[in-house]
Protein backbone atom coordinates (compact mmCIF):
# COMPACT_ATOMS: atom_id res chain seq x y z
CA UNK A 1 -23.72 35.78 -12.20
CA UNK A 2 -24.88 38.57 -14.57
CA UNK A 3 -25.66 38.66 -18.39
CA UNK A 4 -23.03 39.16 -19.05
CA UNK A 5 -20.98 36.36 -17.35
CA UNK A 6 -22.96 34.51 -18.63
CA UNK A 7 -22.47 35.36 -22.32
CA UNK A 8 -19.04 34.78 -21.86
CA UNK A 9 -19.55 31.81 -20.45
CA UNK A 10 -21.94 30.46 -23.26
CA UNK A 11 -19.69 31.72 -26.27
CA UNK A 12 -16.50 29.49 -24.56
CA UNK A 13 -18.69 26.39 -24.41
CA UNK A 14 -20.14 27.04 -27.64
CA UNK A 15 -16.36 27.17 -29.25
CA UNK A 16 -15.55 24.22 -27.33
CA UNK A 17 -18.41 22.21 -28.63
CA UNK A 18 -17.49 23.32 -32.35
CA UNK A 19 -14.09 22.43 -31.93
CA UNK A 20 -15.19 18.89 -30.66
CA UNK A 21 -17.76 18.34 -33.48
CA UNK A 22 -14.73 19.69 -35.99
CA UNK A 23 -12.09 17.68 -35.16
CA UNK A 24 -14.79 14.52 -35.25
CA UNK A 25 -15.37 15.63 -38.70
CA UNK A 26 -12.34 16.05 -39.82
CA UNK A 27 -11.74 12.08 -38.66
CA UNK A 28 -14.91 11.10 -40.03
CA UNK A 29 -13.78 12.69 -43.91
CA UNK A 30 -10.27 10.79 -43.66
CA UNK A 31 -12.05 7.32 -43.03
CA UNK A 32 -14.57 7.76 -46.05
CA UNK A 33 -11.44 9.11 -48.30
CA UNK A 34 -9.80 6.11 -46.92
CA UNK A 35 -12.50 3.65 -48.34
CA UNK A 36 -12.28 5.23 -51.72
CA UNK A 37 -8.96 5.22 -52.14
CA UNK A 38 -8.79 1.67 -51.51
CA UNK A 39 -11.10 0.73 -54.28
CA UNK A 40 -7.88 0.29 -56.04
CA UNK A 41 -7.22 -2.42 -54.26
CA UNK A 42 -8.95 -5.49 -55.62
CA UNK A 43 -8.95 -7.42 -51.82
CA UNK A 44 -11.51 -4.80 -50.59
CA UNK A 45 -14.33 -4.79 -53.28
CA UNK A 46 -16.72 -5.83 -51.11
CA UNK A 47 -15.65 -3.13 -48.44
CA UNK A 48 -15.50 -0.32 -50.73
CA UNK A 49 -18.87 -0.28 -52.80
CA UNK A 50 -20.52 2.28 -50.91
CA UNK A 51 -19.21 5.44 -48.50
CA UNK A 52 -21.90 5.71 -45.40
CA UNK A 53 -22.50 8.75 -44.22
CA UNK A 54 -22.96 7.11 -40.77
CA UNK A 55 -19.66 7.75 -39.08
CA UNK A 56 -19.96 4.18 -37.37
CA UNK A 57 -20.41 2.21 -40.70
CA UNK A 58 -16.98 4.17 -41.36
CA UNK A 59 -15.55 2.25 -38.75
CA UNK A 60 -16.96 -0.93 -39.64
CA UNK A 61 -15.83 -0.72 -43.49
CA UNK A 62 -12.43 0.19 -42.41
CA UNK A 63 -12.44 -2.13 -39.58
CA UNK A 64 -13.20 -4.70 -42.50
CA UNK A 65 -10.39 -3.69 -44.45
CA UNK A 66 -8.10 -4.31 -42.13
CA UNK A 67 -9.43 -7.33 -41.30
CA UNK A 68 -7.87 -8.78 -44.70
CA UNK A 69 -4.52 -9.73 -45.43
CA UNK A 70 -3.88 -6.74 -48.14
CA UNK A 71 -1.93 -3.73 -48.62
CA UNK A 72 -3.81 -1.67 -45.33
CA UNK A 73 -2.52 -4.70 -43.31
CA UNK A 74 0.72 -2.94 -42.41
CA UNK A 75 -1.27 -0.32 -40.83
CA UNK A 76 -3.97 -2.43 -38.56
CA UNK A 77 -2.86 -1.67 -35.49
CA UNK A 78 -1.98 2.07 -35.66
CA UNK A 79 -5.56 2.44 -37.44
CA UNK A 80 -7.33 0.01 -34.62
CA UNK A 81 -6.07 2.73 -31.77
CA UNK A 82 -8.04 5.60 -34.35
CA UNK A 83 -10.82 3.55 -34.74
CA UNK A 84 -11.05 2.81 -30.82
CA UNK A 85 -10.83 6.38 -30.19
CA UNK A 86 -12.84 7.80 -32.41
CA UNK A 87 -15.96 5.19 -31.60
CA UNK A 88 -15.25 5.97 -27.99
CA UNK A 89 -16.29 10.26 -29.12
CA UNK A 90 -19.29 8.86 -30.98
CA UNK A 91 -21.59 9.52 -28.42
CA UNK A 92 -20.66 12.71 -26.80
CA UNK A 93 -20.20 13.93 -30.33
CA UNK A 94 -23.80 13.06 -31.75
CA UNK A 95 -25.25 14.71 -28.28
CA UNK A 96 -23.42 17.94 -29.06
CA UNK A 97 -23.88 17.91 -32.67
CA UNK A 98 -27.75 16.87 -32.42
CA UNK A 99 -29.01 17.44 -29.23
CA UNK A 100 -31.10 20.50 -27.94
CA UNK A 101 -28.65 22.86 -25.97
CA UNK A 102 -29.93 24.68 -22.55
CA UNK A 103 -27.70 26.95 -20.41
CA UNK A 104 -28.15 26.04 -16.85
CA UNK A 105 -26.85 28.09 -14.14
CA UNK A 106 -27.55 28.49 -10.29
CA UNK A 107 -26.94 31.66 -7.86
CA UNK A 108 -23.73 30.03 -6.79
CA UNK A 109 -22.14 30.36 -10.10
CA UNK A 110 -22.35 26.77 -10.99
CA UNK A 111 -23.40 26.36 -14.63
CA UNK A 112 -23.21 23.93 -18.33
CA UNK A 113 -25.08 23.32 -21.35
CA UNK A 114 -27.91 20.78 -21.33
CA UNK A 115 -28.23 18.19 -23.76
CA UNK A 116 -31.14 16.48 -24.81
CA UNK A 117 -31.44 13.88 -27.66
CA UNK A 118 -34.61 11.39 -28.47
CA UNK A 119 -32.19 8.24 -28.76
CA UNK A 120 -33.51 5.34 -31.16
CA UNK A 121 -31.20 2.69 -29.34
CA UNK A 122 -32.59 3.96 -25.85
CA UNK A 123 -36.20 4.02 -27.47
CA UNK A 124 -35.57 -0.10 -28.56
CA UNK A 125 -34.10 -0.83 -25.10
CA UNK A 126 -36.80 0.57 -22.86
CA UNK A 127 -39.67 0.18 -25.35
CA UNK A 128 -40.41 4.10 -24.67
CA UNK A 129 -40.42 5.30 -27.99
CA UNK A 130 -39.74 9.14 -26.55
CA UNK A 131 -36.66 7.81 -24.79
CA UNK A 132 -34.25 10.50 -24.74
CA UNK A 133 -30.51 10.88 -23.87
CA UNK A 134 -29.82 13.92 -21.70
CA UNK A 135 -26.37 15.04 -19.96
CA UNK A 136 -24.79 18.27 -18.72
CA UNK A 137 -21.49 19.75 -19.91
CA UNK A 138 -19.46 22.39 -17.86
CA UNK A 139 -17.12 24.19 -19.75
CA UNK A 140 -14.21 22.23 -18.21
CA UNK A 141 -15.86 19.28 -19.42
CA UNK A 142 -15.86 20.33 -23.07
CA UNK A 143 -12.27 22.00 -22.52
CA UNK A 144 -11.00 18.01 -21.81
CA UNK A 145 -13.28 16.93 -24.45
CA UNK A 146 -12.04 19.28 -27.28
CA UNK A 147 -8.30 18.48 -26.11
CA UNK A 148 -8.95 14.75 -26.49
CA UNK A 149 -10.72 14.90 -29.88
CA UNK A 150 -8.30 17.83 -31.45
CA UNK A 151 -5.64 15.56 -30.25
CA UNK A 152 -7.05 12.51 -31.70
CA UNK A 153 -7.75 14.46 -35.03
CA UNK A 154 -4.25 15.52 -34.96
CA UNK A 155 -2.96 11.74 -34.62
CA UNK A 156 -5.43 10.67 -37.45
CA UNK A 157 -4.32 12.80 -39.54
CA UNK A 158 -0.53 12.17 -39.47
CA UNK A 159 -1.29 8.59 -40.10
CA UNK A 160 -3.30 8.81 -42.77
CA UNK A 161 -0.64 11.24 -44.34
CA UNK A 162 1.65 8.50 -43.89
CA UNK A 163 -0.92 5.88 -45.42
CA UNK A 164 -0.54 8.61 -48.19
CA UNK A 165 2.70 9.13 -48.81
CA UNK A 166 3.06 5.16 -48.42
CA UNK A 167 0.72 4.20 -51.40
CA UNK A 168 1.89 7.55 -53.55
CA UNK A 169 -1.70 9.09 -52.76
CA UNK A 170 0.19 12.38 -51.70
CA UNK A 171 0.06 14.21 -54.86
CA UNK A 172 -2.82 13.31 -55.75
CA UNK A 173 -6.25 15.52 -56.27
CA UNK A 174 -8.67 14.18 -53.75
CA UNK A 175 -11.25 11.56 -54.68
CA UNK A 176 -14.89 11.88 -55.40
CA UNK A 177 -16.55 10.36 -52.50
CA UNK A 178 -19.52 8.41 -54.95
């Protein structure tokens, strides 16, 4: 494998792994728009005080909301299967978004990124405070990866266009996310 094989190589995986940490974002926005918009809605006070900016107290809050009988009830279940997917990405996500990238390669051509990530969860678990998470993508791995996720994204965002369009939120300037 020379140089630059392996450039090549490195600049694929690298605009796999941004398309994977995109299309998490782009989830991750819609949920936290999603809690502000339902402030309007007096049934979900308590869930919409605050926006997180951790993607799985997202989740939770909207997991909440649908939780009540109120006007988001009529979308629980297509919401549930965005929720379950994106908390499924979570991980893999955080790892490429956080962790400190390698490129691994031997002389038969086999190669990937390596990810390493101190892990506070891990850390509490094992009671090794330097506990780390560490995994090895190929670039076929982040090719399914990025297919799943842009997918998901995708899905996510036609339903909230129809959560939208259902309330009259269409038209509407987006909301400040305070």
């Amino acid at each position: 494998m020379d140089l630059d094989e392996i450039k090549d190589i490195i600049t694929a995986c690298t605009t796999e792994r941004g398309w994977i940490a995109n299309s998490f974002a782009q989830i991750e926005f819609l949920l936290g728009d999603l809690i502000v918009r339902c402030r309007q809605f007096p049934e979900y006070d308590l869930q919409t005080q605050t926006v997180s900016h951790s993607a799985a107290k997202r989740v939770s809050k909207v997991r909440s909301i649908l939780a009540l009988d109120g006007p988001m009830a009529v979308f629980r279940g297509d919401l549930s299967v965005i929720l379950d997917g994106f908390e499924e990405y979570q991980d893999v996500r955080n790892l490429l978004a956080h962790g400190y990238c390698e490129f691994h390669h031997t002389p038969s051509g086999d190669c990937g990124m390596y990810f390493r990530k101190f892990d506070r969860a891990k850390a509490e678990e094992t009671g090794d405070p330097a506990a780390k998470i560490e995994k090895t993508f190929r670039l076929i791995d982040l090719e399914y990866h990025r297919t799943q996720l842009v997918a998901q994204s995708d899905r996510a965002l036609d339903l909230i266009s129809t959560i939208h369009v259902h309330f009259g939120w269409a038209d509407e300037k987006p909301v400040k996310m305070e």
